[in-house]
C-alpha atoms as a PDB file:
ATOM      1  CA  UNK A   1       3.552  12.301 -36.700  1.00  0.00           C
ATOM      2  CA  UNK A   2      -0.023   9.880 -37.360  1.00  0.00           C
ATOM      3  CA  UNK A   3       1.422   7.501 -34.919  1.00  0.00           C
ATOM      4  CA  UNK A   4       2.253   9.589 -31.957  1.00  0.00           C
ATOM      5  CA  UNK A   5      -0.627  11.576 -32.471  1.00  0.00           C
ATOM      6  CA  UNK A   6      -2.937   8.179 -32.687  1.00  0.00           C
ATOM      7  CA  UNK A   7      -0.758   7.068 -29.316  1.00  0.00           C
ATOM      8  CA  UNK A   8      -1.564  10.540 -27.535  1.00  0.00           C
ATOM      9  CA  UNK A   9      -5.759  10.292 -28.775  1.00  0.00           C
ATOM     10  CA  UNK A  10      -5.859   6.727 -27.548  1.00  0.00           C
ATOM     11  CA  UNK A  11      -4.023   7.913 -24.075  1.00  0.00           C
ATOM     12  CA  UNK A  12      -6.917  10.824 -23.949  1.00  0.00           C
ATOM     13  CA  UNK A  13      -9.388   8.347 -24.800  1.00  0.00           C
ATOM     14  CA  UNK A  14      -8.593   5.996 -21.866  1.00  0.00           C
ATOM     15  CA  UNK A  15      -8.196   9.196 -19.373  1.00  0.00           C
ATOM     16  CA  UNK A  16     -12.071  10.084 -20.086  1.00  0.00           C
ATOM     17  CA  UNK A  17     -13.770   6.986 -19.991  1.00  0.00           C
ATOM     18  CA  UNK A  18     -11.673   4.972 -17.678  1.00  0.00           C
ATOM     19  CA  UNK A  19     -13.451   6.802 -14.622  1.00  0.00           C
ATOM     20  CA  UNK A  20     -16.964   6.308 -16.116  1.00  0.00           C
ATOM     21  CA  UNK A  21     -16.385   2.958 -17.084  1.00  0.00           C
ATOM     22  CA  UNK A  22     -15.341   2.000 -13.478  1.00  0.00           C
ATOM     23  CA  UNK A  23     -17.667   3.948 -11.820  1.00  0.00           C
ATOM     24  CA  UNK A  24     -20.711   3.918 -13.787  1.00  0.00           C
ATOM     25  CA  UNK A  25     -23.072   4.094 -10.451  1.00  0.00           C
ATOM     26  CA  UNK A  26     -21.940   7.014  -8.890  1.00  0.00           C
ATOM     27  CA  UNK A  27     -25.211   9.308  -8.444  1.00  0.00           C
ATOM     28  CA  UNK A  28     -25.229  12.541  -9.791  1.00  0.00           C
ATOM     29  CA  UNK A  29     -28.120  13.907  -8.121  1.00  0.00           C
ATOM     30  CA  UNK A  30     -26.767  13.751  -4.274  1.00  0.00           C
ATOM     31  CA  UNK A  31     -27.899  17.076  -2.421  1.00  0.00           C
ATOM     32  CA  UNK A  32     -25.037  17.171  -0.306  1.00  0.00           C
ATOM     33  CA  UNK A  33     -26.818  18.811   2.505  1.00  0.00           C
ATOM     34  CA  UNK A  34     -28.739  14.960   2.940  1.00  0.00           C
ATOM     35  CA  UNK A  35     -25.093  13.057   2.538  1.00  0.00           C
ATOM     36  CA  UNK A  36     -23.505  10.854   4.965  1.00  0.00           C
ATOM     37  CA  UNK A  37     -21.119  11.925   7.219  1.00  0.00           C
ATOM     38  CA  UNK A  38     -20.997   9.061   9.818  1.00  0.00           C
ATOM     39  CA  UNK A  39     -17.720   7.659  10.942  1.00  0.00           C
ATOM     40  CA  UNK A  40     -16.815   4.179   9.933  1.00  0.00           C
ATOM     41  CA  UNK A  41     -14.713   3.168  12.474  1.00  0.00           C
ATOM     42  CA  UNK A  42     -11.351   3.036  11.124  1.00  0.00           C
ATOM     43  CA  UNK A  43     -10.184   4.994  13.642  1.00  0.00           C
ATOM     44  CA  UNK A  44      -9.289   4.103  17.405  1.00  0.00           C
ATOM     45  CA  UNK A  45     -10.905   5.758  19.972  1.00  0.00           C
ATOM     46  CA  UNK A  46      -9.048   8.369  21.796  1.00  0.00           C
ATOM     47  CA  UNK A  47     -10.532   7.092  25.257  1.00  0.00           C
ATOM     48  CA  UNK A  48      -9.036   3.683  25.214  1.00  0.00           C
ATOM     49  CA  UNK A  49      -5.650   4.418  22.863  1.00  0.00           C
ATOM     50  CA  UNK A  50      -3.379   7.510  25.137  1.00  0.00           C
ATOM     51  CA  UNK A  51      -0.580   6.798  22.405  1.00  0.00           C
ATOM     52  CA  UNK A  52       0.037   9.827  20.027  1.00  0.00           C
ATOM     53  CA  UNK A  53      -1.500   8.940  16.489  1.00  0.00           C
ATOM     54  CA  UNK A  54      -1.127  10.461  13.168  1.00  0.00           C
ATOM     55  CA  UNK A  55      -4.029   9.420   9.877  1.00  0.00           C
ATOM     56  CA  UNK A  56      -3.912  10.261   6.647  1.00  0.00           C
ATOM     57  CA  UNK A  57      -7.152   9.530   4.433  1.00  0.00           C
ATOM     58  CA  UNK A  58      -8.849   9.622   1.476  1.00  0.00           C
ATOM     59  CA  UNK A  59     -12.032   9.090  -0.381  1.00  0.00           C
ATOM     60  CA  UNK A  60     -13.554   9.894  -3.500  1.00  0.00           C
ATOM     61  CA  UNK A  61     -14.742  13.851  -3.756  1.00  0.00           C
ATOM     62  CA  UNK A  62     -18.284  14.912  -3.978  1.00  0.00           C
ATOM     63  CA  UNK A  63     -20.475  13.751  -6.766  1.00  0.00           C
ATOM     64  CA  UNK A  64     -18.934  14.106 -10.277  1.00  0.00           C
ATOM     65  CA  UNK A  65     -15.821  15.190  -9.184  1.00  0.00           C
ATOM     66  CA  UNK A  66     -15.396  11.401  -7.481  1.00  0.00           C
ATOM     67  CA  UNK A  67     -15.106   9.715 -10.909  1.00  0.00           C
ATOM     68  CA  UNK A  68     -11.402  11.329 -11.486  1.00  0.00           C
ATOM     69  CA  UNK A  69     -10.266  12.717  -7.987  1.00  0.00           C
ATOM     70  CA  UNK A  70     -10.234  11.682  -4.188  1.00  0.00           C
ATOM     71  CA  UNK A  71     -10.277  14.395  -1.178  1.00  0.00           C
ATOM     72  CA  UNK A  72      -7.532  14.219   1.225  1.00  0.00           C
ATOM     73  CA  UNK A  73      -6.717  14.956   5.040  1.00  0.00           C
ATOM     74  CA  UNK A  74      -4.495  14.929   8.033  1.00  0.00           C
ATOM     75  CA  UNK A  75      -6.021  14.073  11.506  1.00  0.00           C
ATOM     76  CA  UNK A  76      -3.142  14.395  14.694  1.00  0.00           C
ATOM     77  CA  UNK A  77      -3.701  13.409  18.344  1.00  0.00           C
ATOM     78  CA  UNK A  78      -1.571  14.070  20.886  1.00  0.00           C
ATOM     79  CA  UNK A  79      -0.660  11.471  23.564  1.00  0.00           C
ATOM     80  CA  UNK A  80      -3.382  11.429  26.208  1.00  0.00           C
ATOM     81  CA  UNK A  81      -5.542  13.709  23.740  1.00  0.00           C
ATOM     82  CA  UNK A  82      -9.028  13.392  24.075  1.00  0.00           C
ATOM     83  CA  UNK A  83     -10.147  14.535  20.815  1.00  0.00           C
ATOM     84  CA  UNK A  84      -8.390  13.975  17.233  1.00  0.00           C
ATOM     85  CA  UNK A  85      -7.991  17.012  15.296  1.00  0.00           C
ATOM     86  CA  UNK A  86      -8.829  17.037  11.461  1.00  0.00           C
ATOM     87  CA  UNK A  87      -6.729  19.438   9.077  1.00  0.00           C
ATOM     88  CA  UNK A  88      -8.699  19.613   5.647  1.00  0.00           C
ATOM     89  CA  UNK A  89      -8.969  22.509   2.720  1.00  0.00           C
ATOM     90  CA  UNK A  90     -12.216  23.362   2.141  1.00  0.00           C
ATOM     91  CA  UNK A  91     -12.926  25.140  -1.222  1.00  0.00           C
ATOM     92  CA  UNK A  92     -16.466  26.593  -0.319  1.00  0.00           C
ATOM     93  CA  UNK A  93     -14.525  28.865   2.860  1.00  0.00           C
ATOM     94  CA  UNK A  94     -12.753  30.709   0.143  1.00  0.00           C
ATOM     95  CA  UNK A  95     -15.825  31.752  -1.817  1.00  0.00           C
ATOM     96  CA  UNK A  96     -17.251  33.071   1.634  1.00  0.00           C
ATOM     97  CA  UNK A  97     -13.811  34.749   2.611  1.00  0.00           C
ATOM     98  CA  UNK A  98     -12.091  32.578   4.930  1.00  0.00           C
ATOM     99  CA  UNK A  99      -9.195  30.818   4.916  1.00  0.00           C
ATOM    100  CA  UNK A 100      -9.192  27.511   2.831  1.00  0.00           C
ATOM    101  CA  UNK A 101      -7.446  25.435   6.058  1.00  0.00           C
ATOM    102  CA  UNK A 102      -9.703  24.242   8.765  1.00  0.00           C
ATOM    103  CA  UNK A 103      -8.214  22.147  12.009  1.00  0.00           C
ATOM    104  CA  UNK A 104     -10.845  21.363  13.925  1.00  0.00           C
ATOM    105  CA  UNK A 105     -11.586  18.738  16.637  1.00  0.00           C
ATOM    106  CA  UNK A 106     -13.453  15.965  14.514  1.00  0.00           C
ATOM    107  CA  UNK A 107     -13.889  12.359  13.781  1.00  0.00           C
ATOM    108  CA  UNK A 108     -10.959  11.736  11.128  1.00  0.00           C
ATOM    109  CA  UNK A 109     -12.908   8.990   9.930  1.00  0.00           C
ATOM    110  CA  UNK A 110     -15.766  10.555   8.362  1.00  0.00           C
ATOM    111  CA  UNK A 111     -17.082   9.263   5.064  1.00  0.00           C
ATOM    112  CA  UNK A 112     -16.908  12.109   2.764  1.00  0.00           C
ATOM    113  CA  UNK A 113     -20.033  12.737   1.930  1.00  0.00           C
ATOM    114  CA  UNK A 114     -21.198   9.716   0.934  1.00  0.00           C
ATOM    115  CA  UNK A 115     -17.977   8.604  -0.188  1.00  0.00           C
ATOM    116  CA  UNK A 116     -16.163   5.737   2.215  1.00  0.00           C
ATOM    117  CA  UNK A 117     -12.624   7.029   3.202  1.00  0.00           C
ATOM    118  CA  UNK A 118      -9.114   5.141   3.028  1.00  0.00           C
ATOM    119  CA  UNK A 119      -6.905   5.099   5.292  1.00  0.00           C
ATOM    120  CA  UNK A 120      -3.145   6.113   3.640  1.00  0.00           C
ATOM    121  CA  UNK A 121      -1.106   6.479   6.215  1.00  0.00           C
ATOM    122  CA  UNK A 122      -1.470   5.325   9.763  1.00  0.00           C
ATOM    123  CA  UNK A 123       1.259   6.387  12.367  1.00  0.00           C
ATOM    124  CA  UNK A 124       1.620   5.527  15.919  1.00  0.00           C
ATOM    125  CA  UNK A 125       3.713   6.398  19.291  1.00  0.00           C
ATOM    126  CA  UNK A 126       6.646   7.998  20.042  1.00  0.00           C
ATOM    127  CA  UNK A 127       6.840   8.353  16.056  1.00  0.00           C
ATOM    128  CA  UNK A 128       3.733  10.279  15.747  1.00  0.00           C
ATOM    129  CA  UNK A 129       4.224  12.667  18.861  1.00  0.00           C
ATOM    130  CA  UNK A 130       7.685  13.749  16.971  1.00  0.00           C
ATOM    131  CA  UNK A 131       6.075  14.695  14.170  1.00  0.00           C
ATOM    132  CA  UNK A 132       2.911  16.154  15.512  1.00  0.00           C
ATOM    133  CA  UNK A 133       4.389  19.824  15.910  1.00  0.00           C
ATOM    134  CA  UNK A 134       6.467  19.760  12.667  1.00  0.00           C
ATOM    135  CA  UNK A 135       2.597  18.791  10.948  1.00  0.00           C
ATOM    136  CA  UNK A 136       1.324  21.984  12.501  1.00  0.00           C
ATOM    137  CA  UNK A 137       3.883  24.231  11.691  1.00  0.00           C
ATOM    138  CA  UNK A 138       3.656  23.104   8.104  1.00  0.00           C
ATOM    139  CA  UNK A 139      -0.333  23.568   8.372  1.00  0.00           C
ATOM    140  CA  UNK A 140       0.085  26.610   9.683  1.00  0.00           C
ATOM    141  CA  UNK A 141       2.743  27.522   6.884  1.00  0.00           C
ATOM    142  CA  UNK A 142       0.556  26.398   3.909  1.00  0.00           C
ATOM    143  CA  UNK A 143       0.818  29.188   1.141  1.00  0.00           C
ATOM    144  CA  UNK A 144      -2.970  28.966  -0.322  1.00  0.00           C
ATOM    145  CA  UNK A 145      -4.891  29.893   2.736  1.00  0.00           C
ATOM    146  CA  UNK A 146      -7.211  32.389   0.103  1.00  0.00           C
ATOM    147  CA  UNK A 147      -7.181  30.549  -2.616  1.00  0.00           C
ATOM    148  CA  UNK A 148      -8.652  27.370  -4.169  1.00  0.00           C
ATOM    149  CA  UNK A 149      -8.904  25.752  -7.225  1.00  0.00           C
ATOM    150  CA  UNK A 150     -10.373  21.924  -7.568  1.00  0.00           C
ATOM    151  CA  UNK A 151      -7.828  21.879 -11.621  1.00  0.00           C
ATOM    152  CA  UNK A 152      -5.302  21.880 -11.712  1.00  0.00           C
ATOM    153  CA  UNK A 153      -4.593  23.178  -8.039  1.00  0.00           C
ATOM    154  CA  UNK A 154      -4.039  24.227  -4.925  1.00  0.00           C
ATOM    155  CA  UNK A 155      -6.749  22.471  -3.564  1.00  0.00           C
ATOM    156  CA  UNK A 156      -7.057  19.774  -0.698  1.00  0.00           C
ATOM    157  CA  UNK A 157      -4.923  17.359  -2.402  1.00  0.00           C
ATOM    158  CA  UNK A 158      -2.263  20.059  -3.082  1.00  0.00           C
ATOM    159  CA  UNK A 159      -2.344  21.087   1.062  1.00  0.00           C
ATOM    160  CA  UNK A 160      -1.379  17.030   2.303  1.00  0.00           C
ATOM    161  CA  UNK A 161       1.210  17.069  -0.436  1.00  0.00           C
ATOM    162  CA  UNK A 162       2.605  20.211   0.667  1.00  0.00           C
ATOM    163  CA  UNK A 163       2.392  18.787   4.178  1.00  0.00           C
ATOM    164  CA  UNK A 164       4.192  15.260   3.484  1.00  0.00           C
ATOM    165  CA  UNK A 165       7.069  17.381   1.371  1.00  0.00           C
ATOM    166  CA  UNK A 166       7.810  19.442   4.081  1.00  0.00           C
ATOM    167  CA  UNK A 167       8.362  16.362   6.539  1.00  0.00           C
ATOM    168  CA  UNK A 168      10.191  13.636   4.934  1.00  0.00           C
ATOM    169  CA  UNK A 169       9.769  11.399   7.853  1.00  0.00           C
ATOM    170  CA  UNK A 170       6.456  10.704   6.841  1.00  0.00           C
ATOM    171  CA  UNK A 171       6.620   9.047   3.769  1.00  0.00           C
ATOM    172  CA  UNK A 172       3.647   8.997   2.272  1.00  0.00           C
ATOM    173  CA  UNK A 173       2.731   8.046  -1.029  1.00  0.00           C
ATOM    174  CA  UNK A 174       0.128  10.253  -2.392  1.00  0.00           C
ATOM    175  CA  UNK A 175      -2.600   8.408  -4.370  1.00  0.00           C
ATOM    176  CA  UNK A 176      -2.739   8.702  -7.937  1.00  0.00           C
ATOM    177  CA  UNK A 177      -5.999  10.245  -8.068  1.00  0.00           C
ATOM    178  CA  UNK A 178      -5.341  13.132  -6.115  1.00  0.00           C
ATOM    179  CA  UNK A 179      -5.296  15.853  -8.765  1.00  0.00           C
ATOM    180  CA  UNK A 180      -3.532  18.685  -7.405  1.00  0.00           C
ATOM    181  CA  UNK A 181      -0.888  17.102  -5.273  1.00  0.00           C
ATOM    182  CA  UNK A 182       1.440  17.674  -8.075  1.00  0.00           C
ATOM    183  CA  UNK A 183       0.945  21.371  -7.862  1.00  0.00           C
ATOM    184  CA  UNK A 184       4.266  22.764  -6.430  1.00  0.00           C
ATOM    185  CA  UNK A 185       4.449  25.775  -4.645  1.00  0.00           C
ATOM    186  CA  UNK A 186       5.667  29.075  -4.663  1.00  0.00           C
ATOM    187  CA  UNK A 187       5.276  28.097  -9.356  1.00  0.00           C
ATOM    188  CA  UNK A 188       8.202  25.695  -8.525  1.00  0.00           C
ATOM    189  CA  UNK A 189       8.908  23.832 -11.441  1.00  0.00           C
ATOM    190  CA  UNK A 190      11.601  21.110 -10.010  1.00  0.00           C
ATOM    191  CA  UNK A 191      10.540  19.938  -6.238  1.00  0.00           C
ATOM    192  CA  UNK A 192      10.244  16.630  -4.097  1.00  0.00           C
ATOM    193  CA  UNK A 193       8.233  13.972  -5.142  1.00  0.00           C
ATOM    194  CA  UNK A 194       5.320  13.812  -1.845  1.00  0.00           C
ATOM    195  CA  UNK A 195       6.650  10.801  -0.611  1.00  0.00           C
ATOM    196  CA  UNK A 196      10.121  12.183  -0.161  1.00  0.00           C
ATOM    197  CA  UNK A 197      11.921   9.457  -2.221  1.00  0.00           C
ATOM    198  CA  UNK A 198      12.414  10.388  -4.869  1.00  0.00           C
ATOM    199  CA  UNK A 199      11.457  13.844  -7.047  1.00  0.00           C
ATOM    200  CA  UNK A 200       9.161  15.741 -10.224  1.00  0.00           C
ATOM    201  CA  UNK A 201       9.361  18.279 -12.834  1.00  0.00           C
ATOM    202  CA  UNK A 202       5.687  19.577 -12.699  1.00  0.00           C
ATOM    203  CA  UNK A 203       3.944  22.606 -14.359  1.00  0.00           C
ATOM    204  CA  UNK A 204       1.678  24.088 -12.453  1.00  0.00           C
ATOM    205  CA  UNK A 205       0.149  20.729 -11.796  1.00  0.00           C
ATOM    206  CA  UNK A 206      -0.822  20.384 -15.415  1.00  0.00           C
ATOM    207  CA  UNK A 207       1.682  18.432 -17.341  1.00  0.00           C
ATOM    208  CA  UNK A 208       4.892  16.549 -15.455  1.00  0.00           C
ATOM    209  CA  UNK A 209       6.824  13.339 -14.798  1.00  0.00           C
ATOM    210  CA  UNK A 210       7.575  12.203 -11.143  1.00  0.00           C
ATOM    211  CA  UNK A 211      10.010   9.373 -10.409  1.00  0.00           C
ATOM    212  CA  UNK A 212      10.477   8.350  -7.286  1.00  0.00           C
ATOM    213  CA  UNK A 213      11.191   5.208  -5.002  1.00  0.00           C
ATOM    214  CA  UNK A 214       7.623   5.073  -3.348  1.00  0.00           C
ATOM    215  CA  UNK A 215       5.618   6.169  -6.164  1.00  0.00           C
ATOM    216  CA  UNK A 216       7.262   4.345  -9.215  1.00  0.00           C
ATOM    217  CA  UNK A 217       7.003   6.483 -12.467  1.00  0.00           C
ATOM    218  CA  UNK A 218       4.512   9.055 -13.436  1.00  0.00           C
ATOM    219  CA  UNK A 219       3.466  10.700 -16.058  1.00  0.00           C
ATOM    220  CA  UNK A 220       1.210  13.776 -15.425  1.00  0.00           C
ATOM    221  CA  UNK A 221      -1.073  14.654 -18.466  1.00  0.00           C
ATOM    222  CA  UNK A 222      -3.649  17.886 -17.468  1.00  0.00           C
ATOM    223  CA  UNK A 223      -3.624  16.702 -14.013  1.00  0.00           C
ATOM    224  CA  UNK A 224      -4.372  13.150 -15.075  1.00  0.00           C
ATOM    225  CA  UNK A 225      -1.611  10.109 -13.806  1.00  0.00           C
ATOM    226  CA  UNK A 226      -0.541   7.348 -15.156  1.00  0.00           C
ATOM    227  CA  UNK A 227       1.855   5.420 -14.081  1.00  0.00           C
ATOM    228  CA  UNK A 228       3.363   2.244 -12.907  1.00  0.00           C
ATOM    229  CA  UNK A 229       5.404   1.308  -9.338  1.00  0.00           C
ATOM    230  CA  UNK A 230       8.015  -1.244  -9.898  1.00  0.00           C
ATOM    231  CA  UNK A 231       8.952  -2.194  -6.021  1.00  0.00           C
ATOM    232  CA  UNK A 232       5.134  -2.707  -4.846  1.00  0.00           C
ATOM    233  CA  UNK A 233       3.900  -3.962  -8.849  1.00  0.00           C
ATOM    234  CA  UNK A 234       0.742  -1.820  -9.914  1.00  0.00           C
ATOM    235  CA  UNK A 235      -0.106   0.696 -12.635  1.00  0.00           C
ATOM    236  CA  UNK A 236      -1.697   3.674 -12.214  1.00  0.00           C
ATOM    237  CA  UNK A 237      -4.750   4.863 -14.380  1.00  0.00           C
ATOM    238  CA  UNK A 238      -6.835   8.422 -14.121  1.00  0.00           C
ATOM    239  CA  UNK A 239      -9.815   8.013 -12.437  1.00  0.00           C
ATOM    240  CA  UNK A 240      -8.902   4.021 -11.328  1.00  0.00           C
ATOM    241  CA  UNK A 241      -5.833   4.779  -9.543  1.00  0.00           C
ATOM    242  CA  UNK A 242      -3.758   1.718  -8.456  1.00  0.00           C
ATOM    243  CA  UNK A 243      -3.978  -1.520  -9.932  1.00  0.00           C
ATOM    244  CA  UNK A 244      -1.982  -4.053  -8.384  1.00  0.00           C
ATOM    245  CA  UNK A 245       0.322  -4.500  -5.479  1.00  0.00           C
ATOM    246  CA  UNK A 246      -1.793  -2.617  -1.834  1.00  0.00           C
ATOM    247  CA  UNK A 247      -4.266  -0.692  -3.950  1.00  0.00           C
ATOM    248  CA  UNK A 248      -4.833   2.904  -2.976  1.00  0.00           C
ATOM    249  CA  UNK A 249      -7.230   4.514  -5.020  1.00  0.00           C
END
């Protein structure tokens, strides 16, 4: 009983000072009104690329929040589309009354407040126009339009997981540090892993174990992942994400 109770105080122990060790100069004092929100040019320009195109991105979340968790999005643009459109949750509409989903037409590659995004996912053509209208209906179908919750879930990470289930032909692998994409919906307790490949017991988002060919194995501890992927080699810590094989944080 000492041991596994030393082994589950050490794991605890790395979850809460991994983040702070690794990101030691995030500033705290950011008045998010004065943040960046430039584009960085990751994406093409609608102007000179017609071809449908489908992003996925991520960067670290506002202020404190960054040192464990990442915010996630969807931008779609049809062929011959002269504007991308951006679908995002956004906690602060719910505490004002509106719904917590927001398409608008937007640069997809926005830093995040500060925060420099990744690209995850980066789909092109005839492939993207096919799954353009199945992304919508699935946006449009999201179950937590009133409701928002950065732990364990829904929250922004929880809406591109439920988006990626819901269309295999995606396959996406969520990263690590997106707390709340292991939040299954409707209080499922068995579902799809995000990437499709393989699939999770979850509670609520707070404890679970995911295995699955894209992701590897996780282990979910309050919302926290570690992990490790065996066909692209990395582990998985909270707060660090991938380390290894085509890093996504």
């Amino acid at each position: 009983m000492l041991k596994k109770s030393g082994f589950f105080l050490i794991i605890i122990c790395i979850a809460l000072t991994a983040p702070a060790l690794v990101f030691s100069k995030f500033r705290f004092n950011t008045d998010w009104r004065a943040a960046n929100r430039d584009s960085v040019g990751i994406a093409p320009t609608p102007a000179t690329t017609p071809e449908a195109i489908v992003q996925i991105y991520s960067a670290r979340a506002f202020n404190w929040r960054g040192l464990f968790s990442v915010h996630t999005w969807i931008a779609t643009k049809p062929a011959n589309a002269e504007n991308f459109t951006v679908h995002q949750v956004l906690g602060w509409n719910v505490a004002k009354g509106r719904s917590a989903v927001v398409s608008r037409r937007d640069l997809p590659d926005r830093r995040w407040y500060d925060a420099e995004p990744n690209l995850i996912a980066d789909i092109r053509g005839d492939e993207a126009e096919a799954l353009i209208q199945p992304i919508l209906e699935a946006v449009r179908q999201y179950p937590y339009t009133d409701e928002y919750r950065m732990w364990p879930g829904p929250n922004s990470n929880t809406f591109v997981a439920n988006i990626i289930r819901k269309i295999p032909r995606l396959n996406v692998e969520m990263p690590a540090t997106a707390i709340g994409k292991d939040y299954l919906a409707d209080g499922m307790v068995f579902g799809a892993a995000p990437s499709g490949s393989g699939w999770q017991f979850s509670i609520r988002g707070v404890f679970g174990i995911l295995i699955a060919k894209d992701e590897g194995f996780e282990v979910n501890i309050l919302g926290l992942i570690f992990g490790i992927n065996f066909i692209q080699p990395a582990l998985k810590f909270p707060g660090i994400g991938r380390v290894g094989f085509s890093p996504t944080t």
